[in-house]
C-alpha atoms as a PDB file:
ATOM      1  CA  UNK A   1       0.000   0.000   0.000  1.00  0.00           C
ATOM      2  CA  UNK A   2       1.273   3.314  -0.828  1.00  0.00           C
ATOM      3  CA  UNK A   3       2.903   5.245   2.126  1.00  0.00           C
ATOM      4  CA  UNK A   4       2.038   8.862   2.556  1.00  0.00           C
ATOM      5  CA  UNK A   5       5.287  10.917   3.674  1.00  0.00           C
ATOM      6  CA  UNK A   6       5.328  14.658   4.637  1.00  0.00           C
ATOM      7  CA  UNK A   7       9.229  15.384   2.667  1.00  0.00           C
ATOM      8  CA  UNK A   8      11.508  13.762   1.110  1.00  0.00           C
ATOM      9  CA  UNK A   9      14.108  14.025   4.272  1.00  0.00           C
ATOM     10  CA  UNK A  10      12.137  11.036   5.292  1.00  0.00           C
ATOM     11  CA  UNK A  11      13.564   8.815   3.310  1.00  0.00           C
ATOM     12  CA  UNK A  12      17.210  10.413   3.857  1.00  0.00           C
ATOM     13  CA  UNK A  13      19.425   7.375   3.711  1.00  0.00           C
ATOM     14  CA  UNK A  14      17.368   4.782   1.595  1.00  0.00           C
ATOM     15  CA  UNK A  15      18.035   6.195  -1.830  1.00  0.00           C
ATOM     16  CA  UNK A  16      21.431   6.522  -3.677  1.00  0.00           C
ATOM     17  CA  UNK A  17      19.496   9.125  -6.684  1.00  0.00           C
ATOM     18  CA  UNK A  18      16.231  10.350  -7.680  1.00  0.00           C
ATOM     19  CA  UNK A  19      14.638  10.530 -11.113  1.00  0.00           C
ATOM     20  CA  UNK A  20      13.124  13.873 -10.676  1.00  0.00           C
ATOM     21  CA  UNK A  21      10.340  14.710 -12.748  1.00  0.00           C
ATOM     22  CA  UNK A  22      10.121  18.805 -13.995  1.00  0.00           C
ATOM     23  CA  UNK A  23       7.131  20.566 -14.611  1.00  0.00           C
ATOM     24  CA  UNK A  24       4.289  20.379 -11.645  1.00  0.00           C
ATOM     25  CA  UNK A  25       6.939  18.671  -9.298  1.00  0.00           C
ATOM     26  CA  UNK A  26       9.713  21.278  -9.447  1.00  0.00           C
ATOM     27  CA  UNK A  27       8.068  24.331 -10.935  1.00  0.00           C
ATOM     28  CA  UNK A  28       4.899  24.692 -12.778  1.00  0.00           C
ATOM     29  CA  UNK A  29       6.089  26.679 -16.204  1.00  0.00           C
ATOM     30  CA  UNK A  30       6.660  29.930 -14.570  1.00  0.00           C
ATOM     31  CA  UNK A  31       8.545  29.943 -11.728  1.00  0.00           C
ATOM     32  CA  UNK A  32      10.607  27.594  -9.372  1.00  0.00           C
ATOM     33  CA  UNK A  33       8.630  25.680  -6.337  1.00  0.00           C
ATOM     34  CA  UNK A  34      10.677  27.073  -3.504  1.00  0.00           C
ATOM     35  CA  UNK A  35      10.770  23.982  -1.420  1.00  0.00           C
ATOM     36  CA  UNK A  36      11.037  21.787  -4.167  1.00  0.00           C
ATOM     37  CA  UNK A  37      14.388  23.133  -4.759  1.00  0.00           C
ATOM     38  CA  UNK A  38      14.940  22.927  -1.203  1.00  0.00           C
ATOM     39  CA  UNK A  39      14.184  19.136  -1.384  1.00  0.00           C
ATOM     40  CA  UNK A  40      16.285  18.301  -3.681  1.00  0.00           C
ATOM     41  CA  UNK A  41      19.318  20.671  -2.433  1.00  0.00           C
ATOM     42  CA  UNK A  42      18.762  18.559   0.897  1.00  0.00           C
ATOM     43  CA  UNK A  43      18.853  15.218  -0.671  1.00  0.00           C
ATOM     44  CA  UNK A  44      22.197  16.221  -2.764  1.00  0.00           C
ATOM     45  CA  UNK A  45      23.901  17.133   0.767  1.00  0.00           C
ATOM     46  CA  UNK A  46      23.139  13.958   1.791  1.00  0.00           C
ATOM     47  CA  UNK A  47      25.373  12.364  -0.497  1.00  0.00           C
ATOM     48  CA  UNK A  48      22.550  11.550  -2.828  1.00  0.00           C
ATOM     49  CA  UNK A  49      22.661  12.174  -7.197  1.00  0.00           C
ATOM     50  CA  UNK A  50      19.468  14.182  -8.445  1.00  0.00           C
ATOM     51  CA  UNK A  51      19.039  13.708 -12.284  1.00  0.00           C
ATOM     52  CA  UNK A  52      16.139  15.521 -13.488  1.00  0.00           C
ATOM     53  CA  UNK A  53      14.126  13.349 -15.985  1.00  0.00           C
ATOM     54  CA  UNK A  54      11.578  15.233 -18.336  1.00  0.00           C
ATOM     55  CA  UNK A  55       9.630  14.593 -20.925  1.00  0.00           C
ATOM     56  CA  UNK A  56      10.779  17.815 -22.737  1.00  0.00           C
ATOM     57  CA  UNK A  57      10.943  17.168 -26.187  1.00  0.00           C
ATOM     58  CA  UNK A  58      13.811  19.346 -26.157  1.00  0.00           C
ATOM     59  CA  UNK A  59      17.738  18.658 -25.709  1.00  0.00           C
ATOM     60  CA  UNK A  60      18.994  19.083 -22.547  1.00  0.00           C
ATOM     61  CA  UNK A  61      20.984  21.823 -22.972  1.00  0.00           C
ATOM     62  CA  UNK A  62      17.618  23.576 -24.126  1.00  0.00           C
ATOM     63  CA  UNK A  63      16.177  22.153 -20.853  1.00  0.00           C
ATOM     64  CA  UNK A  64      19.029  23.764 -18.280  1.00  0.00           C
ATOM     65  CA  UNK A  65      18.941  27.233 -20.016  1.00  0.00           C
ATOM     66  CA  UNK A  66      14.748  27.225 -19.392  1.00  0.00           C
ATOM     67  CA  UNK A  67      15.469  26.090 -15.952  1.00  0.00           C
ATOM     68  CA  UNK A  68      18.010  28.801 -15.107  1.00  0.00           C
ATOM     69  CA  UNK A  69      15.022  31.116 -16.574  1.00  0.00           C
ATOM     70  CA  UNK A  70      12.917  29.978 -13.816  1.00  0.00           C
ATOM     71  CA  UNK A  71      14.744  30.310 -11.176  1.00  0.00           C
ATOM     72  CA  UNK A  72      15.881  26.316 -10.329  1.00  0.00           C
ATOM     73  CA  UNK A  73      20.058  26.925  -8.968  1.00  0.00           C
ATOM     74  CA  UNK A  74      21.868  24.062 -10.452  1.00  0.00           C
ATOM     75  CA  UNK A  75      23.025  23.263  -6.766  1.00  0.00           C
ATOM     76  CA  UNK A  76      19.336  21.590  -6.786  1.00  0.00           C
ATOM     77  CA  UNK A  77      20.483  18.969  -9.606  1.00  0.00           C
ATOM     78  CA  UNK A  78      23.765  16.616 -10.967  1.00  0.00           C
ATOM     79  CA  UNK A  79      22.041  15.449 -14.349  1.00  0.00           C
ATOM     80  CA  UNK A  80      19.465  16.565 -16.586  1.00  0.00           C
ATOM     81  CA  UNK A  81      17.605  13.600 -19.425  1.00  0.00           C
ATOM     82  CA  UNK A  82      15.296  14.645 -21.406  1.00  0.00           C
ATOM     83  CA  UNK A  83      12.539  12.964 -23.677  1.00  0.00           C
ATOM     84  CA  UNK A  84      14.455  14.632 -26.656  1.00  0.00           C
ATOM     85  CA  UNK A  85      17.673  13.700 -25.504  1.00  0.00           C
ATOM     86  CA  UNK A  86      16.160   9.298 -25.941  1.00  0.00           C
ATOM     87  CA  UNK A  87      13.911  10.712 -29.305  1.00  0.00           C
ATOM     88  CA  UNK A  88      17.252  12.045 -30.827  1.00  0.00           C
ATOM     89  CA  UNK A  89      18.654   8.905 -30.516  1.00  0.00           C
ATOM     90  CA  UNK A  90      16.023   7.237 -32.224  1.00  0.00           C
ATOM     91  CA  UNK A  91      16.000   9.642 -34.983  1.00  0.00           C
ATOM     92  CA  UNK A  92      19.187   9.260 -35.511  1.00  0.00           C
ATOM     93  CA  UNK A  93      19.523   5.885 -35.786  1.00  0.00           C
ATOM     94  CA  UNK A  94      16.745   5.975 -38.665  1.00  0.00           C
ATOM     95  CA  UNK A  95      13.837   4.734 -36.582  1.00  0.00           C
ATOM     96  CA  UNK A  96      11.486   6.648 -38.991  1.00  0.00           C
ATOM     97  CA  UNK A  97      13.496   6.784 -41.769  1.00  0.00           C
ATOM     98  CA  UNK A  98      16.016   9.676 -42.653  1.00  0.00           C
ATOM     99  CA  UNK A  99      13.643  12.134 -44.465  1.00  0.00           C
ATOM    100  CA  UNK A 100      11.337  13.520 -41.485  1.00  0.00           C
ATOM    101  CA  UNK A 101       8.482  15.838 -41.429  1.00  0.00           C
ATOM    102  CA  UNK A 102       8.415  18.038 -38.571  1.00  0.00           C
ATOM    103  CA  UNK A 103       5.460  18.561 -36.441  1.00  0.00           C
ATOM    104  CA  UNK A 104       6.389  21.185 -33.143  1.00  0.00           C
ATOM    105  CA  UNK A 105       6.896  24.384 -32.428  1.00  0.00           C
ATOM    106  CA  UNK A 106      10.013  26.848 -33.136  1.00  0.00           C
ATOM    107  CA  UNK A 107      11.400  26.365 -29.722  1.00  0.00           C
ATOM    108  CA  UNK A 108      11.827  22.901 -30.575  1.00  0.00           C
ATOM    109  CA  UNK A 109      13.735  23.346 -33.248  1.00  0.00           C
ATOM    110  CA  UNK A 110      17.183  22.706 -31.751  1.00  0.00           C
ATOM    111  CA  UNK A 111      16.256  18.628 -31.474  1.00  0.00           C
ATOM    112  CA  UNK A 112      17.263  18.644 -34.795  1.00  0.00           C
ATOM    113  CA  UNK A 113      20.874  20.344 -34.565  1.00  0.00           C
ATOM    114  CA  UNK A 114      21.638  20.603 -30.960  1.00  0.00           C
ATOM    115  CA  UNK A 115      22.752  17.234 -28.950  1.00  0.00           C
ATOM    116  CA  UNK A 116      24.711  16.620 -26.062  1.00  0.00           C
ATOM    117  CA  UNK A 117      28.293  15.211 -26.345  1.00  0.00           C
ATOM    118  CA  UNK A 118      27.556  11.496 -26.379  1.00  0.00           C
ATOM    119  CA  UNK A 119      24.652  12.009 -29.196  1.00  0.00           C
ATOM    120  CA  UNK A 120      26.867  14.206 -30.946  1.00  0.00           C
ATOM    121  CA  UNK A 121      29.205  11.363 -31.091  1.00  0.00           C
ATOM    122  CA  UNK A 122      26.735   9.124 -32.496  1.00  0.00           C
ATOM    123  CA  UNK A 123      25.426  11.654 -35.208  1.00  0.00           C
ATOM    124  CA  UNK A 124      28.600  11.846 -36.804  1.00  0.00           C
ATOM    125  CA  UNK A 125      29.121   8.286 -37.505  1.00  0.00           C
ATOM    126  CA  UNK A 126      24.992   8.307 -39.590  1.00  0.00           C
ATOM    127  CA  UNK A 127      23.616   9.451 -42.466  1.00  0.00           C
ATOM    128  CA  UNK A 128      21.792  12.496 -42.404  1.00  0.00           C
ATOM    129  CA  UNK A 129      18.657  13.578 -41.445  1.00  0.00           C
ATOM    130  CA  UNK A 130      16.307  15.723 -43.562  1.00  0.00           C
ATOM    131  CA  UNK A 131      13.051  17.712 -43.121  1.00  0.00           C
ATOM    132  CA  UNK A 132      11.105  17.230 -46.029  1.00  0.00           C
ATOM    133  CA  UNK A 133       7.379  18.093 -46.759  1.00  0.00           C
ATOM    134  CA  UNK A 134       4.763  15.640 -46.105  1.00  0.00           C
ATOM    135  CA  UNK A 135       4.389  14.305 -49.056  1.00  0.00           C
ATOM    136  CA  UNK A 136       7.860  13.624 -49.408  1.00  0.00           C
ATOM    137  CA  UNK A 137       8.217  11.939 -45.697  1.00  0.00           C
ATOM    138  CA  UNK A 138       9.479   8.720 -44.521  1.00  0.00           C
ATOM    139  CA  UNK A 139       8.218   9.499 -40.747  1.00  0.00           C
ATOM    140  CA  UNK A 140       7.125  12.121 -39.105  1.00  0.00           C
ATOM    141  CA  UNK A 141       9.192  13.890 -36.118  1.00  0.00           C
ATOM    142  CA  UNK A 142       6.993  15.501 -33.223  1.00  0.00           C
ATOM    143  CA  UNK A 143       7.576  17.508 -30.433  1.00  0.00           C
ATOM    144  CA  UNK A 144       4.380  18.788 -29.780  1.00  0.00           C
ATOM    145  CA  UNK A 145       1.670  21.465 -31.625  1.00  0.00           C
ATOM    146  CA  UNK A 146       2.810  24.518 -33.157  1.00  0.00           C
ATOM    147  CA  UNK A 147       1.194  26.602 -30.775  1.00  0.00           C
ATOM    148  CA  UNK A 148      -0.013  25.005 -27.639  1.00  0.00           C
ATOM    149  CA  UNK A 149      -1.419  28.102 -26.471  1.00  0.00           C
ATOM    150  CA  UNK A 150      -3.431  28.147 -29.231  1.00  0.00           C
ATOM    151  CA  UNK A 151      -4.115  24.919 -30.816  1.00  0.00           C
ATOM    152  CA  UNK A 152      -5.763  21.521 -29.725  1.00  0.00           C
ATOM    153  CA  UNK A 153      -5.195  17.789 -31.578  1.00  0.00           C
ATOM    154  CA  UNK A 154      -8.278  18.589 -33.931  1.00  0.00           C
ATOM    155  CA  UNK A 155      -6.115  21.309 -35.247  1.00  0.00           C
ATOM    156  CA  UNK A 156      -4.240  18.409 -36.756  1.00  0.00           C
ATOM    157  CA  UNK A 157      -6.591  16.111 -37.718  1.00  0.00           C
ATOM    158  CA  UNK A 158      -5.824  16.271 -41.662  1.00  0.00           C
ATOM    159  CA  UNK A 159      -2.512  15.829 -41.332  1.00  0.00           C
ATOM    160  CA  UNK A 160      -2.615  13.015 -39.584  1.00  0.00           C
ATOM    161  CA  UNK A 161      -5.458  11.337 -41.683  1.00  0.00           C
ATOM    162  CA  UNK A 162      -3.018  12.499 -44.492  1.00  0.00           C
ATOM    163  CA  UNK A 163      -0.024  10.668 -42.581  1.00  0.00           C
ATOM    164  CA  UNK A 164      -1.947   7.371 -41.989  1.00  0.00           C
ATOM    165  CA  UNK A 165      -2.567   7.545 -45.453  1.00  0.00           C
ATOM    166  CA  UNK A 166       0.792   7.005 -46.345  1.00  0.00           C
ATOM    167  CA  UNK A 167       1.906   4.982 -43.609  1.00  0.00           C
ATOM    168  CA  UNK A 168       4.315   7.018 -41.821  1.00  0.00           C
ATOM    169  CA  UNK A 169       5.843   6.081 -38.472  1.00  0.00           C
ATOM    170  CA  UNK A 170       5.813   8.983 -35.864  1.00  0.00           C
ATOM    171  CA  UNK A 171       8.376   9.719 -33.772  1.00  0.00           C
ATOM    172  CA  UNK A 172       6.805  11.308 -30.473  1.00  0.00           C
ATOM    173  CA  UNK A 173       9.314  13.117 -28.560  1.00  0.00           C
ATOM    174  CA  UNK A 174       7.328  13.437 -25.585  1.00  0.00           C
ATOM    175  CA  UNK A 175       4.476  11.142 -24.648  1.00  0.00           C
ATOM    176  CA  UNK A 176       2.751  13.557 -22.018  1.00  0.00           C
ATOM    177  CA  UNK A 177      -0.850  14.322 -22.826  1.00  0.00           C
ATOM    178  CA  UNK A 178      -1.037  17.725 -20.940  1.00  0.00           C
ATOM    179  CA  UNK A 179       0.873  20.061 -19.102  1.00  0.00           C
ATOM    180  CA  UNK A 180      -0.429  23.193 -16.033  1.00  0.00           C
ATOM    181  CA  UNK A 181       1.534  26.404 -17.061  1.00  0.00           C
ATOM    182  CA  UNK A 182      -0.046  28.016 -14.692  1.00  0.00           C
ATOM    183  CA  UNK A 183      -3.452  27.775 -14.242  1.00  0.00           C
ATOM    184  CA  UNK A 184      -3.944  26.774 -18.352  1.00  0.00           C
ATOM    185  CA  UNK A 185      -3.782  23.530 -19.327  1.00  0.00           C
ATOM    186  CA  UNK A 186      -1.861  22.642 -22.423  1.00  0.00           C
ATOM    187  CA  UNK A 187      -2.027  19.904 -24.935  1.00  0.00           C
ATOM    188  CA  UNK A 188       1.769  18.178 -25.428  1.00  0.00           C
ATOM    189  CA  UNK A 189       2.754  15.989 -28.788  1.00  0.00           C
ATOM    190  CA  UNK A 190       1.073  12.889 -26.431  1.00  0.00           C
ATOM    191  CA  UNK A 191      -2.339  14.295 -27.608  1.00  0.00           C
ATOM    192  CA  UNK A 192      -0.871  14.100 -30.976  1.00  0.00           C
ATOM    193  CA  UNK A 193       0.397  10.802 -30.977  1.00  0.00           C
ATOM    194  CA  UNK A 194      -2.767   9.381 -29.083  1.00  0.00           C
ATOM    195  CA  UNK A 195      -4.953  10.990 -32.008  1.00  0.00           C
ATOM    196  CA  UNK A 196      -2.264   9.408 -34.216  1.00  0.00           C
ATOM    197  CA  UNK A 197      -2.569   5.963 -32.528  1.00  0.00           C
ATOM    198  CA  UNK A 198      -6.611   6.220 -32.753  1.00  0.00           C
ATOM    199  CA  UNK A 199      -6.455   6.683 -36.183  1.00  0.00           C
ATOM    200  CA  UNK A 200      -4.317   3.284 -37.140  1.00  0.00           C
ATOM    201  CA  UNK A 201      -1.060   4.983 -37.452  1.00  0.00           C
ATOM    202  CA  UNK A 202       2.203   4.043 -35.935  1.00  0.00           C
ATOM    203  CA  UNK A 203       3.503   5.748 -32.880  1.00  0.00           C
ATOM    204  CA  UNK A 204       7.304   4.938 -31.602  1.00  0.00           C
ATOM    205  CA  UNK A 205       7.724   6.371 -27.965  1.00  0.00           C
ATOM    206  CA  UNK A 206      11.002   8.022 -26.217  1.00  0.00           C
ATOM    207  CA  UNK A 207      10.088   9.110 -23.258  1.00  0.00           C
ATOM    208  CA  UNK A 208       7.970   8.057 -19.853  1.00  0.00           C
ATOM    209  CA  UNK A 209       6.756   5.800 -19.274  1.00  0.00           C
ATOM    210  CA  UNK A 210       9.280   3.734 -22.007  1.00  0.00           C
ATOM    211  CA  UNK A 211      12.495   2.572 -21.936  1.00  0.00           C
ATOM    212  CA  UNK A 212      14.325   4.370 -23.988  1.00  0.00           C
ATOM    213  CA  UNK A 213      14.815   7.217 -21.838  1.00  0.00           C
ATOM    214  CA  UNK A 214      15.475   5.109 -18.330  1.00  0.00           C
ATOM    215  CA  UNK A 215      18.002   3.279 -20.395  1.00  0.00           C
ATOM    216  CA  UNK A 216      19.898   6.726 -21.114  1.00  0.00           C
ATOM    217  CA  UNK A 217      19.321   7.909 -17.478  1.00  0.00           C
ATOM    218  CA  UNK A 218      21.149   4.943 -15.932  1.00  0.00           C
ATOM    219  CA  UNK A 219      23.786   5.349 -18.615  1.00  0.00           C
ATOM    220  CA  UNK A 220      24.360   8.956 -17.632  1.00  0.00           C
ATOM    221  CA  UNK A 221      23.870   8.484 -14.207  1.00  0.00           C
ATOM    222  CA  UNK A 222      26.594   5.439 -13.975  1.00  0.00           C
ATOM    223  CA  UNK A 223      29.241   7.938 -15.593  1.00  0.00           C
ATOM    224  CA  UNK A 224      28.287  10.790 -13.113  1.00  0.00           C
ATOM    225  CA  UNK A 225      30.102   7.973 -10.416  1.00  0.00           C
ATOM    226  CA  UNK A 226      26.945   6.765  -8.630  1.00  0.00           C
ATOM    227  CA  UNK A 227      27.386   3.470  -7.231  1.00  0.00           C
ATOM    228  CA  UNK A 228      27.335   0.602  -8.949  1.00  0.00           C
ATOM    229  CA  UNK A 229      22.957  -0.940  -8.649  1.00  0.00           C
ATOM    230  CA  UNK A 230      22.422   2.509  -7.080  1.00  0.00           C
ATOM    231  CA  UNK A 231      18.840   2.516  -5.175  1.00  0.00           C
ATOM    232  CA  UNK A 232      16.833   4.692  -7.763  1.00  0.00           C
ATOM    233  CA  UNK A 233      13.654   6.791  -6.790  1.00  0.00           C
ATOM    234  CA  UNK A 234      11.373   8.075  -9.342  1.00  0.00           C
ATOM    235  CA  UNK A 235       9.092  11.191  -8.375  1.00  0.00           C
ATOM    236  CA  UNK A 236       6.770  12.565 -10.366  1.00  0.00           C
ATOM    237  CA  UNK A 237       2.841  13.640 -10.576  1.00  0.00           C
ATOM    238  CA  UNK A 238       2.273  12.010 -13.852  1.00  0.00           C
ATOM    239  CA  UNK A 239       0.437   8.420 -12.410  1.00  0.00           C
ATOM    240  CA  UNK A 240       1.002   7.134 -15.931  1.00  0.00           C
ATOM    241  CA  UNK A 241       4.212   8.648 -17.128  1.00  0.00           C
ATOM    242  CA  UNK A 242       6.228   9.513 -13.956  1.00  0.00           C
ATOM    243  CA  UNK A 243       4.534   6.522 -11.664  1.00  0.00           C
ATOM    244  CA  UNK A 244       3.652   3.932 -14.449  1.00  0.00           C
ATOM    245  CA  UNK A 245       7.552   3.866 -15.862  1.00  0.00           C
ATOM    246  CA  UNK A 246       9.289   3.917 -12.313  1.00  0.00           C
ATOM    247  CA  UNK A 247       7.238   0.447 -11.809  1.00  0.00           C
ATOM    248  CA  UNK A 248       8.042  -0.540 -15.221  1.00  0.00           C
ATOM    249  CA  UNK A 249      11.730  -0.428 -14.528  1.00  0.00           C
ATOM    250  CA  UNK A 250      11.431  -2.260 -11.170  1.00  0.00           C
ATOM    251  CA  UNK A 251      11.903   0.997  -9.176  1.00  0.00           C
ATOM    252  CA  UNK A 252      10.765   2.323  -5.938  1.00  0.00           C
ATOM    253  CA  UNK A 253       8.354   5.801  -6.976  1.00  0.00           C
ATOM    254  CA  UNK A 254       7.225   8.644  -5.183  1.00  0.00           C
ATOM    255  CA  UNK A 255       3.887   9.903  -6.601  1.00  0.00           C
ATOM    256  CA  UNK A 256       3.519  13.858  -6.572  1.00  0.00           C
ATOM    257  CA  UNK A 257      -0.479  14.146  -5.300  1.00  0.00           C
ATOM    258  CA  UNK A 258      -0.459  18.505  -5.597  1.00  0.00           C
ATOM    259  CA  UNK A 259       0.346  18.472  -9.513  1.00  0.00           C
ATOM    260  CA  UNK A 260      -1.658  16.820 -12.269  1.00  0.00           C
ATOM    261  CA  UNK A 261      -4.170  15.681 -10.121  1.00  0.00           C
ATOM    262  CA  UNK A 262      -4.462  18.236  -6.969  1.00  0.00           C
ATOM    263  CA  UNK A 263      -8.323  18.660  -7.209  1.00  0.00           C
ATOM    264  CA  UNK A 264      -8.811  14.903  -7.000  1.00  0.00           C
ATOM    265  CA  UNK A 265      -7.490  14.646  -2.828  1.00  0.00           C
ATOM    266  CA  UNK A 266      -9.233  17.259  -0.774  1.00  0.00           C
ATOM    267  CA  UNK A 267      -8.953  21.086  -0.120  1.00  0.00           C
ATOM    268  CA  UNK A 268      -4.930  21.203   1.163  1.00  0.00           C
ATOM    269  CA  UNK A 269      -2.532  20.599  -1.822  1.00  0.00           C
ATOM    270  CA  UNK A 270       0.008  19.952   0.507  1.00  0.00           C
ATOM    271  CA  UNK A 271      -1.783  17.360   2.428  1.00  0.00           C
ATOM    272  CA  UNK A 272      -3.606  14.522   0.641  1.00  0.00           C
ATOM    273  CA  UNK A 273      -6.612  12.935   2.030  1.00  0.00           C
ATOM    274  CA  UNK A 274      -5.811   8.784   2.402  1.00  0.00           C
ATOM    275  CA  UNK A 275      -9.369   7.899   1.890  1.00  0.00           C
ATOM    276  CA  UNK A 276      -9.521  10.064  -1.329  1.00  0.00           C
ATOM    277  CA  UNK A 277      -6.375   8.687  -2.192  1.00  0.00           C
ATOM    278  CA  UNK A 278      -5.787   5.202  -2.218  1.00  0.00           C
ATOM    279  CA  UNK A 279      -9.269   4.257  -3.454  1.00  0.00           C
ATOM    280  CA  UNK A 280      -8.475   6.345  -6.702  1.00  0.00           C
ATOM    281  CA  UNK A 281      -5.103   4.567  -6.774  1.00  0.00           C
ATOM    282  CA  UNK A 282      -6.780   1.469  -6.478  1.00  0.00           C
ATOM    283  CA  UNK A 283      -9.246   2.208  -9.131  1.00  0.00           C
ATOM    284  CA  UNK A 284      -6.174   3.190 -11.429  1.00  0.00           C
ATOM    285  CA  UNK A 285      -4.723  -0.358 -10.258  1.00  0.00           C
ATOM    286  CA  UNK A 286      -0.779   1.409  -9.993  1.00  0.00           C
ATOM    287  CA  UNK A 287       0.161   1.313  -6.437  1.00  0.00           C
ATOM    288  CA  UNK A 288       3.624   4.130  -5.785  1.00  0.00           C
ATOM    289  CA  UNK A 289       5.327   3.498  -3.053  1.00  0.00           C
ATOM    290  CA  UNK A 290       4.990   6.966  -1.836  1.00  0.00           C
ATOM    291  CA  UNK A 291       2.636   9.357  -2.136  1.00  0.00           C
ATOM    292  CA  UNK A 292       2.993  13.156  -0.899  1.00  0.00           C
ATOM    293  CA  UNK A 293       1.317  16.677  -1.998  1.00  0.00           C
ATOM    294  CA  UNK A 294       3.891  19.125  -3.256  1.00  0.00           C
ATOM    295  CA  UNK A 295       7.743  17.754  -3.111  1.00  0.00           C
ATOM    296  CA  UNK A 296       9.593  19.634  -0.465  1.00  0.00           C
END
């Protein structure tokens, strides 16, 4: 049964790193949670390795210079993986073919040209990539709508009935379905590729819950000089990104109640309500090991 815990200093000692997720866990699009930084600061004096795992279709580099934007000190963190960081990969090695058409916005438009040093690595020794229109596609790249402010998955219904059409593979860079930025809730390329996925087409994920991108975190994280079978904690508020993939990959998870899902526990954001809780839990049949409001 998932334990409820009041900070993460209560599990100071049973954890070699976290798996921290970003947005509505350590800030929520527009500004730094204080004691989430806190947290995490903590947990590094400890001892402990913080790698920040998000399903940012974006590089990581992208990802730090965002996060310096909002205020997160890079005391708070050791590693940052990104969704685009496990998507480049895949793109690279061909996984839909090496003329793309590119579905996102123009701040995503360094996954095609900015990688970090070991992807960089990799790039050299492959073919090229190349954006080509539609018509011309092997795959399809996508790292979200063009303007999520704007936009919903219906805005991109013909494409994608155009795309299933001519059996492309799409390569979705981040599987979230929506994000808070603030108090508006956005669609992600998730929506897309569910849309995608409804329609018949072929979907080929990166990040959480999949793999890919826990493979790449454990890689990183074994180089940063974390202990060999360190004890791994995923935290997140996505029960089905954040939560789901932690079980996947046999891991302990904390489950961020005040994010995603606030209204569903009660009236303190800080504090969930057990008997609102674990029956929803239930119902959703994942079980975290740990379950608190707002990470601090």
């Amino acid at each position: 049964m998932t334990e409820i815990i009041r900070s993460l200093a209560d599990l100071t000692g049973r954890y070699d790193a976290v798996f921290c997720d970003l947005w509505g866990c350590l800030h929520n699009g527009k500004a730094a949670y204080p004691a989430a930084v806190a947290a995490l600061q903590g947990f590094r004096a400890t001892g402990g390795k913080v790698v920040l795992l998000t399903n940012a279709p974006r590089p990581k580099s992208s990802v730090i210079k965002q996060l310096d934007g909002l205020g997160v000190p890079r005391d708070a963190y050791d590693l940052v993986v990104t969704s685009g960081d496990a998507a480049q990969m895949g793109m690279l090695s061909g996984a839909v073919g090496r003329k793309v058409h590119f579905i996102g916005a123009p701040k995503d438009e360094p996954f095609f040209t900015d990688f970090a040093e070991d992807l960089a690595a990799y790039a050299a020794t492959q073919p090229p990539i190349t954006r080509v229109p539609l018509n011309e596609a092997e795959g399809i790249v996508c790292t979200g709508l063009f303007d999520d402010l704007t936009e919903t998955p219906d805005d991109y219904r013909s494409t994608l009935l155009m795309a299933k059409t001519l059996g492309l593979p799409m390569l979705c860079a981040n599987p979230d379905i929506i994000v808070d930025l603030g108090d508006r809730r956005l669609y992600c390329a998730g929506a897309l590729a569910q849309a995608y996925e409804e329609m018949g087409g072929q979907t080929l994920y990166f990040g959480k819950p999949h793999p890919p991108i826990y493979d790449l975190a454990r890689r990183r994280l074994a180089e940063s000089g974390a202990p060999a079978d360190p004890q791994i904690l995923c935290i997140g508020d996505g029960l089905r990104t954040d939560v789901q993939g932690g079980i996947g990959e046999g891991l302990d998870t904390l489950f961020i109640t005040g994010g995603l899902e606030a209204e569903r526990f009660g009236t303190d954001v800080e504090s969930p309500e057990a008997g609102l809780l674990l029956p929803w839990l239930e119902g959703e049949q994942l079980s975290p090991t740990f379950a608190m409001g707002r990470l601090r």
